[in-house]
PDB file of N, CA and C in Angstrom:
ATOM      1  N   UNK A   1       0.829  -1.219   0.000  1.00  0.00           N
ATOM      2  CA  UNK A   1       0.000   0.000   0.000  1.00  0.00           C
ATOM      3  C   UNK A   1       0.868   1.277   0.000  1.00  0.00           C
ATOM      4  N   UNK A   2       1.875   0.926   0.715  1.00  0.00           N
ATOM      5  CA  UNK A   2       2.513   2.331   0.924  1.00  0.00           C
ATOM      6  C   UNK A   2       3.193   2.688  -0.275  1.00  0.00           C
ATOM      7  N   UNK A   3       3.492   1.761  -0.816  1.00  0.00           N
ATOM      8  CA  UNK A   3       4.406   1.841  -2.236  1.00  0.00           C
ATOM      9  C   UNK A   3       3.474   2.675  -3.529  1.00  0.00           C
ATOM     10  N   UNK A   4       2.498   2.266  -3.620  1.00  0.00           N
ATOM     11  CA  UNK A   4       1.289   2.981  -4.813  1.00  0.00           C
ATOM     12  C   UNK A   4       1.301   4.469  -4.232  1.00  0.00           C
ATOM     13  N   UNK A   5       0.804   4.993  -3.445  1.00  0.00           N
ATOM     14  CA  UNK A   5       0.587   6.192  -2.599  1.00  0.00           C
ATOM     15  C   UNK A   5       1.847   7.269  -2.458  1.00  0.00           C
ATOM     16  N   UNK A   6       3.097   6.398  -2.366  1.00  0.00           N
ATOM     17  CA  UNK A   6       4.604   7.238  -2.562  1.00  0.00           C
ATOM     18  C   UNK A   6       4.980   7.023  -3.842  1.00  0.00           C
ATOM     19  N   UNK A   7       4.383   6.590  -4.491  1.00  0.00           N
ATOM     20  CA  UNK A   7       5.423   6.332  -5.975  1.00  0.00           C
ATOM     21  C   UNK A   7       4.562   7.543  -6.744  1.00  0.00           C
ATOM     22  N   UNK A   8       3.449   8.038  -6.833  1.00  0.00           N
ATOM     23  CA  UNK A   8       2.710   8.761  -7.666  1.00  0.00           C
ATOM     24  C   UNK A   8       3.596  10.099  -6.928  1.00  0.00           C
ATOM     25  N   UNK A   9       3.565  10.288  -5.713  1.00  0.00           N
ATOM     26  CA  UNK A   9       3.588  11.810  -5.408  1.00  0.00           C
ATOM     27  C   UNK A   9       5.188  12.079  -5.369  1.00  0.00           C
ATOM     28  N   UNK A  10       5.939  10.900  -5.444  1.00  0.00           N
ATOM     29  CA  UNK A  10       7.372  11.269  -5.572  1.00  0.00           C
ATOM     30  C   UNK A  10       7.852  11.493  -7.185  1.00  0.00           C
ATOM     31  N   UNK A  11       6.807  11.064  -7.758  1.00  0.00           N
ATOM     32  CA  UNK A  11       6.959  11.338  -9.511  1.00  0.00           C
ATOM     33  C   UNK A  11       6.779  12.865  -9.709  1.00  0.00           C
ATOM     34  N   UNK A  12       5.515  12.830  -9.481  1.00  0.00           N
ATOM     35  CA  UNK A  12       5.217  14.275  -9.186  1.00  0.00           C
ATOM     36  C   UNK A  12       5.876  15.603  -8.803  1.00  0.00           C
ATOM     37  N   UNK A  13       6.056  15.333  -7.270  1.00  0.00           N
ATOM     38  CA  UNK A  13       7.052  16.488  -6.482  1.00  0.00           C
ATOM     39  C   UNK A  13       8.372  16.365  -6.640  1.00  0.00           C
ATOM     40  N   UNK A  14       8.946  15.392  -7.596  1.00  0.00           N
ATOM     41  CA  UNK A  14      10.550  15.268  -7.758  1.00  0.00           C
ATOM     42  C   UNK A  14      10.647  16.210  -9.076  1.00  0.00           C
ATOM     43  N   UNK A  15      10.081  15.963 -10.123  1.00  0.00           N
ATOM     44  CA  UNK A  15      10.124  16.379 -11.740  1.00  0.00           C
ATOM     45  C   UNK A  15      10.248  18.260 -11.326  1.00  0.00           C
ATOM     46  N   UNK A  16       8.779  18.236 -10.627  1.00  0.00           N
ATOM     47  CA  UNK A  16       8.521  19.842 -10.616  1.00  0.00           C
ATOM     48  C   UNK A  16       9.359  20.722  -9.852  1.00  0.00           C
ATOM     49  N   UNK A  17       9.844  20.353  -8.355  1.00  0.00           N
ATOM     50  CA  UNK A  17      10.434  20.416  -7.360  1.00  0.00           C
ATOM     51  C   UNK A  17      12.156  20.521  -7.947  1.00  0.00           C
ATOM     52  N   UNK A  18      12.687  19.402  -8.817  1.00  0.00           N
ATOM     53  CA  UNK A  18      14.039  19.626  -9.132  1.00  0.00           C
ATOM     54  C   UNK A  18      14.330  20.009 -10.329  1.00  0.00           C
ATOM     55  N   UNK A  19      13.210  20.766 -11.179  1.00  0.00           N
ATOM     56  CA  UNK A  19      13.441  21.949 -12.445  1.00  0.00           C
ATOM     57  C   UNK A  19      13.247  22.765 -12.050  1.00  0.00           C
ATOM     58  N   UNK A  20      12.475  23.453 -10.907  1.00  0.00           N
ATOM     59  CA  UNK A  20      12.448  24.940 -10.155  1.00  0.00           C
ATOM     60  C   UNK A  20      13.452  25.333  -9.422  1.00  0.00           C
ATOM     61  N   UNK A  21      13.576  24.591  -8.321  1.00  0.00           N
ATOM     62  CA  UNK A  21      15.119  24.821  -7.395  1.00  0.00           C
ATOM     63  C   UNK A  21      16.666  24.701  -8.046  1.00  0.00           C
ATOM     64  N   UNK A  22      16.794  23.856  -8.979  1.00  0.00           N
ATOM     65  CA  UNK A  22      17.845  23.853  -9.490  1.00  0.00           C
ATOM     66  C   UNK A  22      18.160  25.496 -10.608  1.00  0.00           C
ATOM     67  N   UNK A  23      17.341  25.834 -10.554  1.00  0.00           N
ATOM     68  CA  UNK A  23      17.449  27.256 -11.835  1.00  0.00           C
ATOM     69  C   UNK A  23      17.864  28.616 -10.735  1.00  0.00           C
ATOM     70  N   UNK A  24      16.830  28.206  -9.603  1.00  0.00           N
ATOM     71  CA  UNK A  24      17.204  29.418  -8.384  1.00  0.00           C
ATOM     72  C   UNK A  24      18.579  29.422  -7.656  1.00  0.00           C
ATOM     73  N   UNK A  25      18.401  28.227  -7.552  1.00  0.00           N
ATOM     74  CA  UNK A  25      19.854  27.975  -6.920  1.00  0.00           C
ATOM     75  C   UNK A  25      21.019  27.883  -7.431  1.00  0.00           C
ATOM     76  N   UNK A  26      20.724  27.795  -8.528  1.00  0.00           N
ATOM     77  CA  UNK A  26      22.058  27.856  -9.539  1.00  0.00           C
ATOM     78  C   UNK A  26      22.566  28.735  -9.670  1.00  0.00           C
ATOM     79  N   UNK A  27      21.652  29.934  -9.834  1.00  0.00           N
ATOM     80  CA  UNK A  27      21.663  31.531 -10.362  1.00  0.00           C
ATOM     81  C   UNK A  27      21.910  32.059  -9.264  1.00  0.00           C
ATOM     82  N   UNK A  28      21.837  31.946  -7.718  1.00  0.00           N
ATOM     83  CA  UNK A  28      21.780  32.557  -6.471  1.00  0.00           C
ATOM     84  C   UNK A  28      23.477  31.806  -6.091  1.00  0.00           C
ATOM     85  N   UNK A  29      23.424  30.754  -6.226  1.00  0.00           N
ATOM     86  CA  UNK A  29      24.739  30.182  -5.444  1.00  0.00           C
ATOM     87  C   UNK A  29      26.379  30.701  -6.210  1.00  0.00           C
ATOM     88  N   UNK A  30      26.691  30.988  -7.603  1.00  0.00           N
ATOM     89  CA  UNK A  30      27.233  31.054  -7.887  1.00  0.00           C
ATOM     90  C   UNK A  30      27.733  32.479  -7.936  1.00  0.00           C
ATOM     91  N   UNK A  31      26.774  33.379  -7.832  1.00  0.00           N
ATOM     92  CA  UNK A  31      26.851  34.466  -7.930  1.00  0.00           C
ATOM     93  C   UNK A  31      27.868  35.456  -6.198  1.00  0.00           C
ATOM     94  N   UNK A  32      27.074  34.673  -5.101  1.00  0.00           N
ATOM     95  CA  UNK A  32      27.224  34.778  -4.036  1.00  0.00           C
ATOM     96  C   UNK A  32      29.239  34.289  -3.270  1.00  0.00           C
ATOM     97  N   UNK A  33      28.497  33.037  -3.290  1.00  0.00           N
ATOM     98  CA  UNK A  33      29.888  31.740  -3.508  1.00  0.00           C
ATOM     99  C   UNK A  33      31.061  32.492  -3.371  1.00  0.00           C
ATOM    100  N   UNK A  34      30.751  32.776  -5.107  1.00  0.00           N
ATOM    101  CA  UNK A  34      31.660  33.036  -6.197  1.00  0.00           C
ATOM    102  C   UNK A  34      33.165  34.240  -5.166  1.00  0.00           C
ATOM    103  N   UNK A  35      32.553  35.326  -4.888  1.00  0.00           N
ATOM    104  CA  UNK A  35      33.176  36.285  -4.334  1.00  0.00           C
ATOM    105  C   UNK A  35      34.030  35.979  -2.994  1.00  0.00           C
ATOM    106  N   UNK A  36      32.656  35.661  -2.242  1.00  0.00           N
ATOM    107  CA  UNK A  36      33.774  34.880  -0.747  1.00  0.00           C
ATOM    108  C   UNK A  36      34.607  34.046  -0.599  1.00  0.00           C
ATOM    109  N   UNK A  37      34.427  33.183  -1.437  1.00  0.00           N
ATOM    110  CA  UNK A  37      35.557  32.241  -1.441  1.00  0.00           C
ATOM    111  C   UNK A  37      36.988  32.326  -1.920  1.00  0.00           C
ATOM    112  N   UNK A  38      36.899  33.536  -2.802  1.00  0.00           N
ATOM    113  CA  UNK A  38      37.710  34.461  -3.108  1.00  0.00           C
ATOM    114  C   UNK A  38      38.851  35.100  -2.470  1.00  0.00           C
ATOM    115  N   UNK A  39      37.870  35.859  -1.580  1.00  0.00           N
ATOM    116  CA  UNK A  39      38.402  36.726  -0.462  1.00  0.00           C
ATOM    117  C   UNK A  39      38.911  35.734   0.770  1.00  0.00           C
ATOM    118  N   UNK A  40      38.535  34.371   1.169  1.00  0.00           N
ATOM    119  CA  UNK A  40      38.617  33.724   2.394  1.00  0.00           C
ATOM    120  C   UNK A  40      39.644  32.980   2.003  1.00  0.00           C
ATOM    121  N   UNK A  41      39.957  32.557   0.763  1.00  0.00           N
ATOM    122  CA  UNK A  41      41.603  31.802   0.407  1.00  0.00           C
ATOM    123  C   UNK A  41      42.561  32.841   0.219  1.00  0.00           C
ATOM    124  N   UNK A  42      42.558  33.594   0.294  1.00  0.00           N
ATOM    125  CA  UNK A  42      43.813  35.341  -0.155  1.00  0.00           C
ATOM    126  C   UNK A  42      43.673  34.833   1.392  1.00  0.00           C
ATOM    127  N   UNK A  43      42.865  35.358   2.558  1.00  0.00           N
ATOM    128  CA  UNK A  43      43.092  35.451   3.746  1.00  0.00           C
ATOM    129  C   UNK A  43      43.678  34.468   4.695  1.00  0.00           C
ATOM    130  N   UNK A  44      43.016  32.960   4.294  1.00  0.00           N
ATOM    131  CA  UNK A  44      44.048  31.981   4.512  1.00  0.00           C
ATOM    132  C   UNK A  44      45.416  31.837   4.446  1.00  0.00           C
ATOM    133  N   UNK A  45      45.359  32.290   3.096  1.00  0.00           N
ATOM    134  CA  UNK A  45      46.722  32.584   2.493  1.00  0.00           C
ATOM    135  C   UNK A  45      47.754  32.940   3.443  1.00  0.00           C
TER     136      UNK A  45
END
């Protein structure tokens, strides 16, 4: 039972769920990231 009931809504909320977040987060993380990590290895340095 449990298997019919999770297999529809994980089809579902996976497809829609990991073409939306992956576009935001892509565009937000790299942008951000990008700079500090920058600045925090010079300082290591």
């Amino acid at each position: 039972m449990p298997d019919k009931p999770k297999s529809p809504k994980l089809e579902k909320s996976a497809p829609v769920s990991a073409k939306q977040p992956p576009r935001r987060s892509e565009a937000k993380r790299p942008e951000k990231p990008a700079p500090r990590p920058i600045f925090t290895d010079w300082a290591s340095i």
